[in-house]
Protein backbone atom coordinates (compact mmCIF):
# COMPACT_ATOMS: atom_id res chain seq x y z
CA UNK A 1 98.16 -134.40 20.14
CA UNK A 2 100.13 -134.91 17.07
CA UNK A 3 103.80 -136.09 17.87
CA UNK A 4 105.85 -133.33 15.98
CA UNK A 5 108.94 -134.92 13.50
CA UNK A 6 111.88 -135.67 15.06
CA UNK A 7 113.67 -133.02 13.15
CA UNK A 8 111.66 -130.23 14.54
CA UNK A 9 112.00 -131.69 18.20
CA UNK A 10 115.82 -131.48 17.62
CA UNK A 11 115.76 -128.03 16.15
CA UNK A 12 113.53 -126.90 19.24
CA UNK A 13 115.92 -128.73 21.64
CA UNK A 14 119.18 -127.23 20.43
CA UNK A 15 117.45 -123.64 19.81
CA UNK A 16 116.13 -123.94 23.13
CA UNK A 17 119.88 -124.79 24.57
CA UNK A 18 121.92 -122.19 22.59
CA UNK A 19 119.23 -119.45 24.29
CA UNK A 20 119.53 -120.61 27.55
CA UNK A 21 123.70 -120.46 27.18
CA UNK A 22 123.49 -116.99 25.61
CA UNK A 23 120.69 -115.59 28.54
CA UNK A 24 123.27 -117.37 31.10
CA UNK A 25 126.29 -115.66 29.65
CA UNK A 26 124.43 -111.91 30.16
CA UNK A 27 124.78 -112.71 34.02
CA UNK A 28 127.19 -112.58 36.51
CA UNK A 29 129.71 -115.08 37.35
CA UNK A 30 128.50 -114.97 40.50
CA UNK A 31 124.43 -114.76 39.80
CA UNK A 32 125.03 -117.83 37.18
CA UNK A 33 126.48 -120.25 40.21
CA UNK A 34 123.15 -118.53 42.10
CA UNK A 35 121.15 -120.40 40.15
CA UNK A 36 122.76 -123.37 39.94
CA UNK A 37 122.77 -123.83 43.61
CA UNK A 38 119.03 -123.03 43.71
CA UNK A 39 118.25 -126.16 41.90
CA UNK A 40 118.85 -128.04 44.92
CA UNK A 41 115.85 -125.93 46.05
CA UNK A 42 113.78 -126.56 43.23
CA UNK A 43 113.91 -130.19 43.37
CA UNK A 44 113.22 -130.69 47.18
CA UNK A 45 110.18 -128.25 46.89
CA UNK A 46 108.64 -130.49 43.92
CA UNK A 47 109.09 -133.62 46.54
CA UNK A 48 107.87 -131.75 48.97
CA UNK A 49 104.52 -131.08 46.40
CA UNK A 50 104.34 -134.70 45.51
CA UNK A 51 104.85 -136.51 48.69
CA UNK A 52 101.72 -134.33 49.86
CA UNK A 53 99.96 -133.86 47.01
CA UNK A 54 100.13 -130.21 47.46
CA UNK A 55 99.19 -129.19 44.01
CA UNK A 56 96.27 -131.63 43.71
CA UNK A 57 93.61 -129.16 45.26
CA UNK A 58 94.50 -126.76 42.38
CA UNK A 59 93.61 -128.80 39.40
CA UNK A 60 90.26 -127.36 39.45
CA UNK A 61 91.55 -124.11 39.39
CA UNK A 62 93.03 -121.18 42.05
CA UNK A 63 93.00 -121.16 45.90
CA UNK A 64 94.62 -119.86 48.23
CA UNK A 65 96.73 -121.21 50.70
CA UNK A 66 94.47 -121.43 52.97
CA UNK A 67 92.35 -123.17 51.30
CA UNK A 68 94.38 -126.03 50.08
CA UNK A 69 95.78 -126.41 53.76
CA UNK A 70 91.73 -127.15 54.78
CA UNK A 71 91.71 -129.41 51.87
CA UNK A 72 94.43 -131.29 53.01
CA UNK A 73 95.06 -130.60 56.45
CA UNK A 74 98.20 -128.74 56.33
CA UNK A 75 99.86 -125.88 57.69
CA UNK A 76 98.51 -122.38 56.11
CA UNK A 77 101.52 -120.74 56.50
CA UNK A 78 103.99 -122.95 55.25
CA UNK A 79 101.89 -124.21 52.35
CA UNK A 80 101.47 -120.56 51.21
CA UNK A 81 105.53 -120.31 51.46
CA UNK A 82 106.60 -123.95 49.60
CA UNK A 83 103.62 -122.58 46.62
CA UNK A 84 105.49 -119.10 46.14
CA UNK A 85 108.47 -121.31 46.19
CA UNK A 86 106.83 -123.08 43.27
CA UNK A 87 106.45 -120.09 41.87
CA UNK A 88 109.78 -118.95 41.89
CA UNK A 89 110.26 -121.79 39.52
CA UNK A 90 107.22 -121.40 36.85
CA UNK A 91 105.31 -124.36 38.38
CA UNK A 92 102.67 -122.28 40.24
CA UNK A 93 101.25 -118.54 40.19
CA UNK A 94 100.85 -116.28 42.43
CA UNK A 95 97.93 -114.05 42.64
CA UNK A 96 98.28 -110.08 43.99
CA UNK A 97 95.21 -111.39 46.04
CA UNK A 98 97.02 -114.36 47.46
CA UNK A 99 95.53 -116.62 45.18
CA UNK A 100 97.58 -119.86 43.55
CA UNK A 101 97.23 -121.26 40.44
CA UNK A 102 99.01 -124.27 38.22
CA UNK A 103 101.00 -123.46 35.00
CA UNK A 104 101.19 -126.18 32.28
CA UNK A 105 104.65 -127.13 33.34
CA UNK A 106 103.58 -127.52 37.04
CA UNK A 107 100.21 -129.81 36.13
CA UNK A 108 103.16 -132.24 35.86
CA UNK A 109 103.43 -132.84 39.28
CA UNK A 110 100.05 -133.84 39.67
CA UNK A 111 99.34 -137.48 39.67
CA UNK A 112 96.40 -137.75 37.17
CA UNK A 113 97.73 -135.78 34.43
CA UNK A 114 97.97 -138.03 31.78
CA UNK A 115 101.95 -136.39 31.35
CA UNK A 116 102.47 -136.85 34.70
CA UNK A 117 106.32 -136.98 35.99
CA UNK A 118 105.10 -136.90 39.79
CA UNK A 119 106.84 -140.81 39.74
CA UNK A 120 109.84 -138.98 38.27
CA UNK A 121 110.05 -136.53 41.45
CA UNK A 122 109.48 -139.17 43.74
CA UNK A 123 112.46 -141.25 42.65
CA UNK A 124 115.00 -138.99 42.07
CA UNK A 125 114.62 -137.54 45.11
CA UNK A 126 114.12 -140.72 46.99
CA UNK A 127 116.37 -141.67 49.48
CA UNK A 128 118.47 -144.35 47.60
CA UNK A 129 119.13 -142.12 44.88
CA UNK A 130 120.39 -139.02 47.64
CA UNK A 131 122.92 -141.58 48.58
CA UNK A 132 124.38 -142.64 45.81
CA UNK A 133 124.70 -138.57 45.16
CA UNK A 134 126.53 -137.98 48.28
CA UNK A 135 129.24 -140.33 47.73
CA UNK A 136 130.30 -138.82 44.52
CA UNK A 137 133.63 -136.98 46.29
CA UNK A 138 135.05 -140.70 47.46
CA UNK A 139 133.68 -141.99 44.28
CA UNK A 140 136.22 -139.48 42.13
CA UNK A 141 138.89 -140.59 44.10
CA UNK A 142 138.18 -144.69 43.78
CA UNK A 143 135.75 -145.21 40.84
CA UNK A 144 133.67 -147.60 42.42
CA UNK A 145 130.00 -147.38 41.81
CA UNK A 146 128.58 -144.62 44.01
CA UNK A 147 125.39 -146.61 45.41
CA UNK A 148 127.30 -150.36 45.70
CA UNK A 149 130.00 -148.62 47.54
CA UNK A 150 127.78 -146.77 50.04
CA UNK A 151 125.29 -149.80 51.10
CA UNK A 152 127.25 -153.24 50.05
CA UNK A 153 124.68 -153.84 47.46
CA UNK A 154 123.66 -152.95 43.87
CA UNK A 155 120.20 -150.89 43.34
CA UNK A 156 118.55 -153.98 42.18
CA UNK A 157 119.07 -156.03 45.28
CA UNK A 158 118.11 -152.48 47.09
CA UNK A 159 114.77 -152.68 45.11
CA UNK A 160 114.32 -156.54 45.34
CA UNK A 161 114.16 -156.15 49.52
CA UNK A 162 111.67 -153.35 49.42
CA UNK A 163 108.66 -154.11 46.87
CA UNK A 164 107.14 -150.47 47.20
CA UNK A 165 110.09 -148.80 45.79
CA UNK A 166 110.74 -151.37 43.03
CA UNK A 167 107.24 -150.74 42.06
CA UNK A 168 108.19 -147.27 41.98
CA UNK A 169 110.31 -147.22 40.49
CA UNK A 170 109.14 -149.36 37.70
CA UNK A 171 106.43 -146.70 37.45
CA UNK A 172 108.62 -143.78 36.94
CA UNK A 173 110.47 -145.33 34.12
CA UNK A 174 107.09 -146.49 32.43
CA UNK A 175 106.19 -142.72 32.76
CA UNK A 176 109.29 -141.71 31.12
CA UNK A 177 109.36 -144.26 28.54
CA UNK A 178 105.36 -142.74 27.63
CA UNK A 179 107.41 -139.67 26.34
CA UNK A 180 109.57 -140.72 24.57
CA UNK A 181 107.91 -143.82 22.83
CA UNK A 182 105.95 -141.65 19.92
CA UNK A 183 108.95 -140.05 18.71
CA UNK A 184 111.09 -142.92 19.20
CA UNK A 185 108.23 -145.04 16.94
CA UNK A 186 108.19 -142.22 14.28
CA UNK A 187 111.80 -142.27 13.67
CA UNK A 188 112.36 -146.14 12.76
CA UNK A 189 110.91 -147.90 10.05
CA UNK A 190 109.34 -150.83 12.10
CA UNK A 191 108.40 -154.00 10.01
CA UNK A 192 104.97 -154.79 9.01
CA UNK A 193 104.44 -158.05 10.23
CA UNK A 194 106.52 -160.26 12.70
CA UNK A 195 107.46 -160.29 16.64
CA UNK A 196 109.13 -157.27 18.73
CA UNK A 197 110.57 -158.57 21.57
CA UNK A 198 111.01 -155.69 24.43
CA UNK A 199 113.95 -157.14 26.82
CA UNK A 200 114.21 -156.10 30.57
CA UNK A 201 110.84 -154.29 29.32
CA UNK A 202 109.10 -154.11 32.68
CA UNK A 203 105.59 -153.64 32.47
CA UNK A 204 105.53 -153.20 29.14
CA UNK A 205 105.28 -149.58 28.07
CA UNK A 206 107.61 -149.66 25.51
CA UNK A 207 106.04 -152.79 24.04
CA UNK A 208 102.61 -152.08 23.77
CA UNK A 209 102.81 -148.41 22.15
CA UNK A 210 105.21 -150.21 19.37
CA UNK A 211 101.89 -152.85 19.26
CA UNK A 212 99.11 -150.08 19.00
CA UNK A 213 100.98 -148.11 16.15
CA UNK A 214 101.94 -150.97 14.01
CA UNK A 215 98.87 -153.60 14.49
CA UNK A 216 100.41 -156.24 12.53
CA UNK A 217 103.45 -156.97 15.27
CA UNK A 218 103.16 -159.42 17.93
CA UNK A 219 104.87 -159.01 21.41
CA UNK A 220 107.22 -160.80 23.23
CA UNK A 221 107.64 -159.17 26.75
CA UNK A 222 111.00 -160.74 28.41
CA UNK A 223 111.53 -160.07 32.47
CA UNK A 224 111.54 -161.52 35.66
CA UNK A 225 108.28 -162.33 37.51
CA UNK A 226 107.57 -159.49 39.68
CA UNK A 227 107.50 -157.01 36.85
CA UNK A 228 105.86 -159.69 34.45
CA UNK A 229 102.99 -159.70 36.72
CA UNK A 230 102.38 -155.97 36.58
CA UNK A 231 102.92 -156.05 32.84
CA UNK A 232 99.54 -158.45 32.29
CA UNK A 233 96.86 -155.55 33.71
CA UNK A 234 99.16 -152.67 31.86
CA UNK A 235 99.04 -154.60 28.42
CA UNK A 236 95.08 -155.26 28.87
CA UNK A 237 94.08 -151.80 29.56
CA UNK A 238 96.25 -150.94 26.30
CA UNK A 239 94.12 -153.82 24.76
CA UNK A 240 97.30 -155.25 23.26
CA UNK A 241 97.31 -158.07 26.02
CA UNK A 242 96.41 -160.68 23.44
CA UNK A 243 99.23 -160.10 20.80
CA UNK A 244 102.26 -160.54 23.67
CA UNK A 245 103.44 -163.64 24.92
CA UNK A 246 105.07 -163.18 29.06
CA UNK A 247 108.48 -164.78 28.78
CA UNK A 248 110.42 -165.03 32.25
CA UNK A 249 113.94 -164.48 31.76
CA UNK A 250 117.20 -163.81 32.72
CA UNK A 251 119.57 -160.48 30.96
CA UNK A 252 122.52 -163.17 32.07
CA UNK A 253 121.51 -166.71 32.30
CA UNK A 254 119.67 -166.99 28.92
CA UNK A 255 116.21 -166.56 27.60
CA UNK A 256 113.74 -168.24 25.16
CA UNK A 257 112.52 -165.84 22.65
CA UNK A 258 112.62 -166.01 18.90
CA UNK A 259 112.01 -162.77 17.31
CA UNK A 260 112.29 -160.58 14.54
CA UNK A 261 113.18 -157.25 16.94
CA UNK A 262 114.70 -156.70 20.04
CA UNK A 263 114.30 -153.57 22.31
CA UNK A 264 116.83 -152.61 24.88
CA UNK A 265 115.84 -149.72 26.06
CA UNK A 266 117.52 -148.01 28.75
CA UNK A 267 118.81 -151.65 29.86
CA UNK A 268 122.54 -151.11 28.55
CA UNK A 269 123.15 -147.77 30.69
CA UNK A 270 123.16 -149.67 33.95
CA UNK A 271 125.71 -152.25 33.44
CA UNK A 272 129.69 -152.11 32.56
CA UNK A 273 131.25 -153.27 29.18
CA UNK A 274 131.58 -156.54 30.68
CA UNK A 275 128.09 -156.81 31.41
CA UNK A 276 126.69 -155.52 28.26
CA UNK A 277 128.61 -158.26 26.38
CA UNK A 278 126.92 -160.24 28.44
CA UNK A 279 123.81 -159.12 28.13
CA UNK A 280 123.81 -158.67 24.00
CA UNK A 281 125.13 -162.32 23.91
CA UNK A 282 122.39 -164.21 25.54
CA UNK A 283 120.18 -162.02 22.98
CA UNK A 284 122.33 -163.48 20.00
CA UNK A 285 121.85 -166.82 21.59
CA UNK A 286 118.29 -166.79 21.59
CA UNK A 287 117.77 -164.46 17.99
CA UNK A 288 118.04 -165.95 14.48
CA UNK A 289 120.27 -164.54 12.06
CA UNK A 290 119.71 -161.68 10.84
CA UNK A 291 117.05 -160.52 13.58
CA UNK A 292 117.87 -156.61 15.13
CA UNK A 293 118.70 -155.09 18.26
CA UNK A 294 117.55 -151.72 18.99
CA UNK A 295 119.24 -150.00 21.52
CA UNK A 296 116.96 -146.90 23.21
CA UNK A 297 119.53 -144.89 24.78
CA UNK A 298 120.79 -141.42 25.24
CA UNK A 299 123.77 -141.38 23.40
CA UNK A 300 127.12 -139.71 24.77
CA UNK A 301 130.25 -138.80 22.69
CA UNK A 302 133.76 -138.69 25.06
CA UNK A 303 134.12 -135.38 24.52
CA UNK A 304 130.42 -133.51 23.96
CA UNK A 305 128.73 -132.17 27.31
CA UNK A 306 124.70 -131.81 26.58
CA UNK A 307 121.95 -131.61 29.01
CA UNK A 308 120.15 -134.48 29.63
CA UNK A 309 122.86 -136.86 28.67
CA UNK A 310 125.89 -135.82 30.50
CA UNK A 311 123.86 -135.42 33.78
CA UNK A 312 122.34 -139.14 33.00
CA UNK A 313 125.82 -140.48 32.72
CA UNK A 314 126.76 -139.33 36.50
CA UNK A 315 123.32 -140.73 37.70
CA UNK A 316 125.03 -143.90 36.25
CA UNK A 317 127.75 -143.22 38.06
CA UNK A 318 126.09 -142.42 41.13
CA UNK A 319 123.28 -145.20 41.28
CA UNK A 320 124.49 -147.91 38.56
CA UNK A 321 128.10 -149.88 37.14
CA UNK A 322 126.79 -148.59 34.02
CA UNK A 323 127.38 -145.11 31.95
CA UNK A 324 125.91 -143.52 28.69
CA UNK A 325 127.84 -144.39 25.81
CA UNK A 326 128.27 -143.66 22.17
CA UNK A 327 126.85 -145.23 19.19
CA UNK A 328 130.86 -146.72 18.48
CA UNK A 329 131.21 -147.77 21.74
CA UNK A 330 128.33 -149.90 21.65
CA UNK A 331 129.54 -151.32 18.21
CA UNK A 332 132.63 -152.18 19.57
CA UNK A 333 130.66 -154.03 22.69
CA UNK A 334 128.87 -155.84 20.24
CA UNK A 335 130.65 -157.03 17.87
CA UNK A 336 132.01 -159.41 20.71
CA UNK A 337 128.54 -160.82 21.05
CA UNK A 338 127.72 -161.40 17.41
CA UNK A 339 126.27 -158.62 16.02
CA UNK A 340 126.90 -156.29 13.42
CA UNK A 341 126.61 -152.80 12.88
CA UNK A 342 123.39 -150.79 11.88
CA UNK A 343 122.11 -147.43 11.27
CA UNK A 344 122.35 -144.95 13.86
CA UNK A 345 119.12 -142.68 13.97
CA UNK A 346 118.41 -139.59 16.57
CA UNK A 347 114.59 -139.57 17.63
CA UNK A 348 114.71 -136.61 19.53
CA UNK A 349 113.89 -138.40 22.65
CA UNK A 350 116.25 -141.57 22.06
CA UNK A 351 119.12 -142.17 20.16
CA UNK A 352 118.46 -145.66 18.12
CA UNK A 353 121.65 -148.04 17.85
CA UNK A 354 120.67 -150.86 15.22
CA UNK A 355 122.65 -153.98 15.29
CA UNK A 356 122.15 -157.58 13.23
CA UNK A 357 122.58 -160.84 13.87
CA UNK A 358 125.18 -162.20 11.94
């Protein structure tokens, strides 16, 4: 499918917002906060879907209850119940003869759609994440990073002690990062030739669509070993495997990689100012003058609230030392590192924060 500009995703985005305020204002006080507590419900029943691949039977088309409960040895009753639940919520419908079906939205949860955000589900519903949620009230009252507060450790030690959820979790941002990578590569004018060099990239998913649409790049993938391992299989079955070069490093302790780009994306969100410095100056340390650092982020201004951003910032706040920041503040953070000012460009997915090596 043909990725549509990044002008028309942002006129489709904001359209889409101003609609949903003005149906929202027609309501009740009282039947708008309805609905915002029933997202609580919403988000448990899509777990519920994806931890037992509930909606799996009905790729193929409708059943009914019944029928997917044989399929997967479940309970009739309940699995007819959690489906009109579904439906509720425009994931499933429902039949007048009892029959359930899959809308486009709710093929989502279903682990071999090629869209699939079923690694989304799983991870924001996942038990780390609930507990870095429930802390919020002594979080307003001390500041302290909801998740490090709750356990005595950050996410990333959580995730370095148990493998399966560090893989994934690496698989739900790869996931996300396939959304947003063809808008985000239509809206900057990559070089020709040269080396793009993805930091913190993972497994590569970033990386490699940047390699497919602009053949004449080479890759430098920058990480630590565990997701360096995974990236080597991901980058060969995008047959881009022999244009990237594996570089372990460190977002801290330095790196070794010379290149023309550098991708941060979504690396920047998770750390404090102090951090981020950090982070931006072991780039400068390792870049020549006059290379670029693209930052991939959802950008926040102080005073703006917009869904997804705003919400993103408190899931900062709740898992992370990090927040969502502005296009100024991370000029400011920069310019401490060695880097000056770029253009600013809105994807539609991504807002891209271009700095230079001075």
């Amino acid at each position: 499918m043909r990725t549509p500009p990044p002008a028309v995703v942002r006129f489709v985005q904001r359209l889409s917002r101003t609609l949903g305020r003005a149906g929202a204002a027609l309501k009740p006080r009282q039947a708008r906060l309805l609905d915002l507590t029933g997202g609580v419900a919403a988000i448990m029943l899509m777990r519920a879907a994806v931890q037992t691949r509930l909606v799996e039977p009905l790729a193929a088309g409708p059943l009914t209850a019944g029928e997917v409960a044989r399929r997967l040895g479940l309970h009739a009753d309940t699995v007819h119940r959690v489906l009109r639940g579904l439906a509720v919520y425009g994931l499933a419908r429902l039949a007048p003869d009892g029959r359930f079906s899959l809308t486009s939205t709710g093929r989502l949860l279903l682990d071999g759609d090629p869209h699939s955000m079923a690694g989304w589900i799983r991870y924001v519903t996942s038990p780390m994440v609930i507990l870095g949620w429930s802390r919020l009230p002594e979080t307003l009252r001390d500041g302290r990073p909801a998740f490090n507060a709750a356990t005595g450790t950050t996410i990333w030690q959580h995730l370095a002690e148990h493998p399966e959820e560090e893989e994934g979790f690496a698989r739900t941002m790869r996931e996300l990062t396939l959304l947003a990578a063809p808008l985000i590569i239509a809206a900057y004018p990559w070089p020709r030739s040269g080396t793009v060099c993805d930091v913190g990239g993972g497994a590569g998913g970033m990386l490699a669509e940047v390699l497919r649409a602009r053949e004449g790049l080479r890759g430098l993938l920058v990480d630590q070993p565990g997701p360096l391992a995974a990236a080597r299989d991901y980058l060969a079955s995008q047959g881009v495997a022999d244009r990237v070069d594996l570089v372990e490093g460190d977002l801290f302790d330095g790196l070794e990689a010379s290149a023309d780009v550098y991708l941060l994306k979504d690396v920047l969100h998770d750390w404090d100012d102090a951090q981020c410095a950090r982070i931006l100056g072991t780039i400068r340390a390792a870049a020549p003058r006059g290379a670029r650092v693209l930052i991939l982020e959802w950008l926040q201004e102080p005073n703006r609230a917009e869904f997804p951003v705003s919400i993103s910032d408190l899931m900062m706040l709740a898992q992370t030392e990090g927040r969502q920041r502005s296009a100024d503040e991370f000029f400011a953070i920069a310019a401490e590192a060695g880097f000056a000012a770029g253009r600013v460009i809105d994807s539609g997915a991504y807002g891209i924060v271009e700095l230079t090596a001075v």
